[in-house]
C-alpha atoms as a PDB file:
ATOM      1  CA  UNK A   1       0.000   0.000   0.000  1.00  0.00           C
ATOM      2  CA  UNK A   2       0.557   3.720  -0.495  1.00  0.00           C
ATOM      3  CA  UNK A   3       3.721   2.255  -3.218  1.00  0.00           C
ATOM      4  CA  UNK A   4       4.178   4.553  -6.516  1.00  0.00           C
ATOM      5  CA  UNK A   5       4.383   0.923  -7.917  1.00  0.00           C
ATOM      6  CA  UNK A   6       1.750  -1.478  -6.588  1.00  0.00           C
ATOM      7  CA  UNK A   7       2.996  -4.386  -8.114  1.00  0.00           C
ATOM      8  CA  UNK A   8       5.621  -5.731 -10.214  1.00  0.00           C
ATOM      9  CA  UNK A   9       4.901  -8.312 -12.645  1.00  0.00           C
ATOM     10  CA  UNK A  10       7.399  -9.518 -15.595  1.00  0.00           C
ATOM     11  CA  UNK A  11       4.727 -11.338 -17.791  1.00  0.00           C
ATOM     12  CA  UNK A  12       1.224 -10.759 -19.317  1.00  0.00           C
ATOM     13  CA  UNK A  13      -1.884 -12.387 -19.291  1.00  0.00           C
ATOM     14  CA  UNK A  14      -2.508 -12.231 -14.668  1.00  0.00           C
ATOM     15  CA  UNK A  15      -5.629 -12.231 -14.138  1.00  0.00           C
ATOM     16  CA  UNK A  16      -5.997  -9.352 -10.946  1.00  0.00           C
ATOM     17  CA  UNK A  17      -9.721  -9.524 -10.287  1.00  0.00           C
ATOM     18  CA  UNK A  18     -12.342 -12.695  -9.705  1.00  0.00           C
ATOM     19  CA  UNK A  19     -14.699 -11.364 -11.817  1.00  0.00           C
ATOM     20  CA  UNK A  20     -18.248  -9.495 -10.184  1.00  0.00           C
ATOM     21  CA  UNK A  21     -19.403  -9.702  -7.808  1.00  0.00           C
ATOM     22  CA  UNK A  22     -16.701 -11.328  -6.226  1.00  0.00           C
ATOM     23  CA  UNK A  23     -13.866  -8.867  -7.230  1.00  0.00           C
ATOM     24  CA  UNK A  24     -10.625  -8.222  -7.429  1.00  0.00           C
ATOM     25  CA  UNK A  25      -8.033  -6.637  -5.229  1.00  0.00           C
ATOM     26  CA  UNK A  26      -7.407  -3.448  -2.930  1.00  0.00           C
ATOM     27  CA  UNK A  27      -4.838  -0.632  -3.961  1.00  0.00           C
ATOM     28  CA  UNK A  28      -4.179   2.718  -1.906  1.00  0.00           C
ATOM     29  CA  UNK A  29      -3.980   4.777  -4.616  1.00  0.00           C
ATOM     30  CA  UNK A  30      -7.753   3.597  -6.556  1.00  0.00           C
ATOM     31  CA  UNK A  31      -9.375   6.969  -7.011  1.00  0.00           C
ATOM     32  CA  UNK A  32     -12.768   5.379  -8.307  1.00  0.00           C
ATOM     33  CA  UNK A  33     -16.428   5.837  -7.268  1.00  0.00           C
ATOM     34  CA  UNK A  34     -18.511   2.774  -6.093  1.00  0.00           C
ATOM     35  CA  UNK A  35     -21.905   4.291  -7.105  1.00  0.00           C
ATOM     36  CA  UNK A  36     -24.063   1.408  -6.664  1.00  0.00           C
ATOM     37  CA  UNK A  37     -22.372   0.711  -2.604  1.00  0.00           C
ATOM     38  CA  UNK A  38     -21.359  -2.824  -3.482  1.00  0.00           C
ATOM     39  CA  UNK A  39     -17.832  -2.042  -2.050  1.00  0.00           C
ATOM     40  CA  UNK A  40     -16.596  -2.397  -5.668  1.00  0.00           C
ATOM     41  CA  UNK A  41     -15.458   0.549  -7.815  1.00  0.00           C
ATOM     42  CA  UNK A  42     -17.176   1.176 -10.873  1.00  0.00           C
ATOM     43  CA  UNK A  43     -14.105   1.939 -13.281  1.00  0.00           C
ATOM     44  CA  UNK A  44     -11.052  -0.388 -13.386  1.00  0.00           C
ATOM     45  CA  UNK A  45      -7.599  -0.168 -11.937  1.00  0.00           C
ATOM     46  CA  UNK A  46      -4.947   0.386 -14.046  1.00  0.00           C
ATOM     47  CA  UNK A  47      -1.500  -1.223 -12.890  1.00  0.00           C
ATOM     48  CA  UNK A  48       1.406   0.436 -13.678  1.00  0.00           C
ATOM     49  CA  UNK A  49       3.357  -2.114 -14.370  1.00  0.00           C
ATOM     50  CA  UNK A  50       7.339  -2.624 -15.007  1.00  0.00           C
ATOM     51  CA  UNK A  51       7.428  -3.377 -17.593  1.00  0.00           C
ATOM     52  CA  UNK A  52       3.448  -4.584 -18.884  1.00  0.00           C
ATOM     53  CA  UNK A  53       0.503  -2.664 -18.279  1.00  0.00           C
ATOM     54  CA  UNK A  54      -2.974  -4.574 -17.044  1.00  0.00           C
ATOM     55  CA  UNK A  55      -5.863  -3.671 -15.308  1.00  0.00           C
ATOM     56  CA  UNK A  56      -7.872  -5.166 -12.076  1.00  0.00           C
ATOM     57  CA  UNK A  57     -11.256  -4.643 -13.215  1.00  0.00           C
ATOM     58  CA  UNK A  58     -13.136  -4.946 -10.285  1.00  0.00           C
ATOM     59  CA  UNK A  59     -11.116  -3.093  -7.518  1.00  0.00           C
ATOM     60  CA  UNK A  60     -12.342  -3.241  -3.908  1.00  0.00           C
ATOM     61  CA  UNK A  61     -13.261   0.237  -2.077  1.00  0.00           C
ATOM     62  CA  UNK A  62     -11.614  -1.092   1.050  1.00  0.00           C
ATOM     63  CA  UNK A  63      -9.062  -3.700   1.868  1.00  0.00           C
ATOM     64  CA  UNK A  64     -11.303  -7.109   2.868  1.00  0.00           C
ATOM     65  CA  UNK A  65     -10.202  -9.529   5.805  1.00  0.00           C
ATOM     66  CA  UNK A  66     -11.481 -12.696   5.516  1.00  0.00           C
ATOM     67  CA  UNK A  67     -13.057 -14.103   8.501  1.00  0.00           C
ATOM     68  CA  UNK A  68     -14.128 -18.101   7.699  1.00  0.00           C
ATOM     69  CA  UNK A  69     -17.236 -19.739   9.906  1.00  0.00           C
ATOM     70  CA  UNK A  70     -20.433 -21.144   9.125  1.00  0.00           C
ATOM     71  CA  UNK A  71     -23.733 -21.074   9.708  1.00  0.00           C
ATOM     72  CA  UNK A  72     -26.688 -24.345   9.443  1.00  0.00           C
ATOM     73  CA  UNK A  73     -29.608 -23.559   7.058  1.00  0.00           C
ATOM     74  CA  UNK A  74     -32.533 -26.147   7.542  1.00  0.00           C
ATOM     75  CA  UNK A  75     -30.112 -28.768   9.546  1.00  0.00           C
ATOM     76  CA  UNK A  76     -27.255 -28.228   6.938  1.00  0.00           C
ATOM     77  CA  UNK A  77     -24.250 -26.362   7.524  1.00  0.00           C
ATOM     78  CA  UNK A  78     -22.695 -23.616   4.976  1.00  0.00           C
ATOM     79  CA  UNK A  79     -19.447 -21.624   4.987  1.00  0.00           C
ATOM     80  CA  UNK A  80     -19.812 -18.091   5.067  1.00  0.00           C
ATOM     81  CA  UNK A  81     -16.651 -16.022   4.575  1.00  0.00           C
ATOM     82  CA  UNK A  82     -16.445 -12.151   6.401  1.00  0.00           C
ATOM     83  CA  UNK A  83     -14.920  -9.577   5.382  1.00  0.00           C
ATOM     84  CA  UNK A  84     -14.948  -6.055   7.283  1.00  0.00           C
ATOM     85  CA  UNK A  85     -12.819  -3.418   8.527  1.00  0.00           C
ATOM     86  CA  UNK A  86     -14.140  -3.920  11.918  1.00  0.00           C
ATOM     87  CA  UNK A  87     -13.120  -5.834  14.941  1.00  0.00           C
ATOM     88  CA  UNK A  88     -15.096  -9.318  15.529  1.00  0.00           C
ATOM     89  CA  UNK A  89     -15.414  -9.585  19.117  1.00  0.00           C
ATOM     90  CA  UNK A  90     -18.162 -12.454  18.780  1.00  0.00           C
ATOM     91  CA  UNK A  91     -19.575 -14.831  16.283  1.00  0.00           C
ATOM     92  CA  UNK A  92     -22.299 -16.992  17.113  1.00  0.00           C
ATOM     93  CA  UNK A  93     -24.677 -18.784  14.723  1.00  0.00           C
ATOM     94  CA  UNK A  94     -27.881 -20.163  15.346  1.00  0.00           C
ATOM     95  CA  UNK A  95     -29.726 -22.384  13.534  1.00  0.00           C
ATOM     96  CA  UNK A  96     -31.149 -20.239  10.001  1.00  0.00           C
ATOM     97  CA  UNK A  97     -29.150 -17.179  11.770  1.00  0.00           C
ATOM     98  CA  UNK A  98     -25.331 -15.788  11.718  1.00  0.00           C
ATOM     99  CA  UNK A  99     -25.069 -13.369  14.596  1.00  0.00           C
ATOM    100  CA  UNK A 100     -21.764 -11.426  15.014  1.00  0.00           C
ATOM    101  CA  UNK A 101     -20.613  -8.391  17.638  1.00  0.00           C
ATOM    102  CA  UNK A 102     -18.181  -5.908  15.319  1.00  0.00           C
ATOM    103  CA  UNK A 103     -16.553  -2.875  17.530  1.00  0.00           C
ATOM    104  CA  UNK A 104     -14.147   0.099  15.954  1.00  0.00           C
ATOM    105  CA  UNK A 105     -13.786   3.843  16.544  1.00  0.00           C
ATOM    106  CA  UNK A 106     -16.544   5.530  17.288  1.00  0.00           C
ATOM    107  CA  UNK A 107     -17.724   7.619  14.321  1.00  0.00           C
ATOM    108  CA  UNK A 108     -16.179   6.082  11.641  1.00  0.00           C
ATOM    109  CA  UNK A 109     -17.851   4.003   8.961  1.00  0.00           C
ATOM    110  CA  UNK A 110     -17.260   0.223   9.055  1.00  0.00           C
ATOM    111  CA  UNK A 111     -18.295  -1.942   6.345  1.00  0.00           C
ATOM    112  CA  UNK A 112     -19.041  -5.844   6.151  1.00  0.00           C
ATOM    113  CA  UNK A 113     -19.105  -8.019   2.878  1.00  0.00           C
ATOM    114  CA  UNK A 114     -20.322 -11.621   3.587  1.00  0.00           C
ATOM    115  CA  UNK A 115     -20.215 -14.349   1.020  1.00  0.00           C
ATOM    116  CA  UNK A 116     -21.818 -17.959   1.138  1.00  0.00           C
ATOM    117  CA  UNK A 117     -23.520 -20.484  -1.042  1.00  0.00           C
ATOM    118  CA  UNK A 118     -26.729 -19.896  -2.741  1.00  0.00           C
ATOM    119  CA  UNK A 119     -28.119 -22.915  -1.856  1.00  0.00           C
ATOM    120  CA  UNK A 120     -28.026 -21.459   1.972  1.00  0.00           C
ATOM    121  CA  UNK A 121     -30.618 -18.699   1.363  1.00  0.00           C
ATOM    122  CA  UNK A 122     -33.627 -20.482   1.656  1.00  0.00           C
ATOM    123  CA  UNK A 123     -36.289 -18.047   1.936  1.00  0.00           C
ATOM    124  CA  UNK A 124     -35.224 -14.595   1.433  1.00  0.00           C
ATOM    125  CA  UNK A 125     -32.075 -12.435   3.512  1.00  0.00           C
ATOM    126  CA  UNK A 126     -32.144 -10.071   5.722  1.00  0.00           C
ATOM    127  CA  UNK A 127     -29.636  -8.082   7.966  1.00  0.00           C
ATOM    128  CA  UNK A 128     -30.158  -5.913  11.219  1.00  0.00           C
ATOM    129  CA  UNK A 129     -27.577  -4.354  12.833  1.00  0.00           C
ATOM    130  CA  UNK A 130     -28.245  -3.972  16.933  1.00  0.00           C
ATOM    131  CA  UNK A 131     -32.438  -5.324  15.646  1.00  0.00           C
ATOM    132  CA  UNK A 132     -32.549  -2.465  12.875  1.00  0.00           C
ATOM    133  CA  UNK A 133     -33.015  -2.532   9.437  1.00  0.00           C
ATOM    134  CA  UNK A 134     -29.657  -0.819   7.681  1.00  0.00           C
ATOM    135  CA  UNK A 135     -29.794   2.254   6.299  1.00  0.00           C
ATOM    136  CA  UNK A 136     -31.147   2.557   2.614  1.00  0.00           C
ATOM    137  CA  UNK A 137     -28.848   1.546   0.167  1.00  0.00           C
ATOM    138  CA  UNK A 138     -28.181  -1.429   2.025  1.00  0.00           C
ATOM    139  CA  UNK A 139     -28.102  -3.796   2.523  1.00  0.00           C
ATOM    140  CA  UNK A 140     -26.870  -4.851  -1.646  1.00  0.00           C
ATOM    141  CA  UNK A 141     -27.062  -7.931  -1.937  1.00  0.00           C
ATOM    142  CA  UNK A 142     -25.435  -9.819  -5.674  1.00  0.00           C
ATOM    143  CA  UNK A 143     -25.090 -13.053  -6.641  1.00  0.00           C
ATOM    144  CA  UNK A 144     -23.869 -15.158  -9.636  1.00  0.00           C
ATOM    145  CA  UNK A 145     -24.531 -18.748 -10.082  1.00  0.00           C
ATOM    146  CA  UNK A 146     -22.806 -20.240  -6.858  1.00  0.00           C
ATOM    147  CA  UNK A 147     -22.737 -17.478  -4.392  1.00  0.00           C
ATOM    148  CA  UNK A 148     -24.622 -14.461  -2.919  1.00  0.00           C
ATOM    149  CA  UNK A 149     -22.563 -11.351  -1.768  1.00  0.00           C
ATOM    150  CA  UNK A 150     -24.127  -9.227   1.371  1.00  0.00           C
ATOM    151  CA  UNK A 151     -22.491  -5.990   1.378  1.00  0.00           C
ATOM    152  CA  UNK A 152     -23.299  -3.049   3.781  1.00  0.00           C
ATOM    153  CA  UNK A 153     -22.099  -0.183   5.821  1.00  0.00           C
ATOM    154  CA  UNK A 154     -22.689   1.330   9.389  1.00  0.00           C
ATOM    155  CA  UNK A 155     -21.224   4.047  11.288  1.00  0.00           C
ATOM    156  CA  UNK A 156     -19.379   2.383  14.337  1.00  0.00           C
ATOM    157  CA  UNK A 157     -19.381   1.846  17.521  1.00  0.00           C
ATOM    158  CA  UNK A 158     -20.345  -1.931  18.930  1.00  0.00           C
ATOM    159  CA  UNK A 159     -22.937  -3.705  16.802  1.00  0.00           C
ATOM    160  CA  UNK A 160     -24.615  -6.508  16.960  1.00  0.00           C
ATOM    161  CA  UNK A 161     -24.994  -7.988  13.841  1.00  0.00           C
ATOM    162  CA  UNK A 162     -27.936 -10.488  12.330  1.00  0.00           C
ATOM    163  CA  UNK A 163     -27.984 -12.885   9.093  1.00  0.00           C
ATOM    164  CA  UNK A 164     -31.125 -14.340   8.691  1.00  0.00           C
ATOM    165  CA  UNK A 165     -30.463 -17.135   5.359  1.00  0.00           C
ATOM    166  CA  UNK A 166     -34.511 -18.321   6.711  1.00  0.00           C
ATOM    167  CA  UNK A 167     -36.592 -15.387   7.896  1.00  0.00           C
ATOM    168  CA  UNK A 168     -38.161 -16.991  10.629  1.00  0.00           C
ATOM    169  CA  UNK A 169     -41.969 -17.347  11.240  1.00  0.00           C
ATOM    170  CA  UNK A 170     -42.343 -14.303  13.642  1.00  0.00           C
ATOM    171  CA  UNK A 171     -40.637 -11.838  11.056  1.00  0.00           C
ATOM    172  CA  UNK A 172     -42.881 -13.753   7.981  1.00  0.00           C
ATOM    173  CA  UNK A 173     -45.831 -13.085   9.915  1.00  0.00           C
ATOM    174  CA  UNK A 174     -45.056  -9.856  10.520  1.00  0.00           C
ATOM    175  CA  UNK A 175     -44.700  -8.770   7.020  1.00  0.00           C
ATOM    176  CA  UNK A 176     -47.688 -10.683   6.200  1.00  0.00           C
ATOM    177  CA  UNK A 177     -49.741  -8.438   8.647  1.00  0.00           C
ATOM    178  CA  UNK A 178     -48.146  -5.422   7.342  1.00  0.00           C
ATOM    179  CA  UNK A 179     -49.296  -6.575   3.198  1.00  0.00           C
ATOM    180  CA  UNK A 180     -52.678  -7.641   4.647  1.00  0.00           C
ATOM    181  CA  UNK A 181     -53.278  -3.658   6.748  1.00  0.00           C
ATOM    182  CA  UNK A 182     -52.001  -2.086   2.882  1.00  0.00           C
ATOM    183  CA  UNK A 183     -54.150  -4.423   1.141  1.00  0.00           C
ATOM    184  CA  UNK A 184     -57.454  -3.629   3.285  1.00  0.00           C
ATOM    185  CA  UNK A 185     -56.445   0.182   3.320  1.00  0.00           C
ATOM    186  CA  UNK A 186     -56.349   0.113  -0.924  1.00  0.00           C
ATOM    187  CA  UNK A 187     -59.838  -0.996  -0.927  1.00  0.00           C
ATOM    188  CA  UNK A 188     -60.956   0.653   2.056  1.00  0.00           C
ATOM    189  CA  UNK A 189     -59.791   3.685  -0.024  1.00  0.00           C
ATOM    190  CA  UNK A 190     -60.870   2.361  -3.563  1.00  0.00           C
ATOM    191  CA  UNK A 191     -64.964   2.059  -2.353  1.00  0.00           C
ATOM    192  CA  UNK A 192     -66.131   5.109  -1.476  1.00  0.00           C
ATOM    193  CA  UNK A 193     -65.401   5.803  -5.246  1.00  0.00           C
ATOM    194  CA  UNK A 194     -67.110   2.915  -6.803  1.00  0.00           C
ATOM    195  CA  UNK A 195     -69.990   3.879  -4.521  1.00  0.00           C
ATOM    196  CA  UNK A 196     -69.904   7.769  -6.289  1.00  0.00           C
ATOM    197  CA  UNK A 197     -69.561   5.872  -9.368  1.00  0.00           C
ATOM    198  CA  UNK A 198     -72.376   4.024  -9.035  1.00  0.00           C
ATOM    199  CA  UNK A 199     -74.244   7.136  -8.258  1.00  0.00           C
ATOM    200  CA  UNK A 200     -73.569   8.925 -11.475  1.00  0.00           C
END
């Protein structure tokens, strides 16, 4: 990091990145955007290299730690890899649920990218951090045809953090009630005017 050159490589053809959404790799001096908050920069990374020149196409926004544990989805168990700029203090999965305590400096903006298979997402995902929904534009989540990629951002102090790979029945029923109250209020709205329709 922070090197005029980042690398040095004496042949062609490297391949620097792992293609989207899983990426590629960190450099100090990337000056990109990341306008869609995956936590991977929009425009590529051009290596100056001695004495070829090649690109990483899918540079990361921030250097990612890997962190490997696992989590059991309908009584089988999955890998899930972690990467964040945070400290893990905790990780502790439940059955359907990956829960994880992250600490840093207070005030600054931590970020967490987790990665597992796709066959562990059985109903739909969802995140909380400390019980709260994150705030709009994350969670993102991607995928390609073996993995999904969770990617979201938080300002820090501790947080307690929540996978859910099988929304359980309390949260299900919950946004049932919630589609049932918008449902009844539609038509509780839409017959007063088929009533003054019926009128004319």
């Amino acid at each position: 990091m922070n090197n005029f050159y980042q690398v040095y490589d004496d042949s062609s053809g490297n391949l620097w990145d792992d293609a989207y959404p899983s990426g590629g790799n960190y450099w100090s001096t990337y000056t990109g955007q990341d306008g869609n908050d995956d936590g991977i920069g929009d425009s590529p990374y051009i290596l100056i290299l001695v004495p070829v020149l090649d690109q990483d196409n899918y540079p990361l926004m921030n250097p990612w730690v890997p962190t490997e544990t696992s989590v059991t989805v309908n009584g089988a168990e999955f890998p899930v890899t972690i990467t964040t700029n945070a400290t893990i203090t905790r990780i502790d999965p439940t059955p359907d649920i990956l829960n994880f305590t992250l600490s840093g400096p207070n005030g600054q903006t931590g970020y967490v990218r987790a990665i597992f298979p796709r066959d562990a997402n059985k109903t739909a995902l969802k995140v909380l951090i400390n019980n709260t929904d994150p705030t709009p534009p994350f969670p993102v989540i991607k995928s390609n045809s073996t993995h999904y990629f969770v990617y979201f951002e938080f300002h820090f102090s501790n947080r307690e953090i929540r996978i859910f790979f099988a929304i359980p029945e309390y949260l299900l029923g919950t946004l049932s009630a919630v589609a049932s109250c918008l449902a009844a209020y539609g038509l509780l709205k839409w017959r007063p005017s088929l009533k003054r329709a019926n009128q004319l």
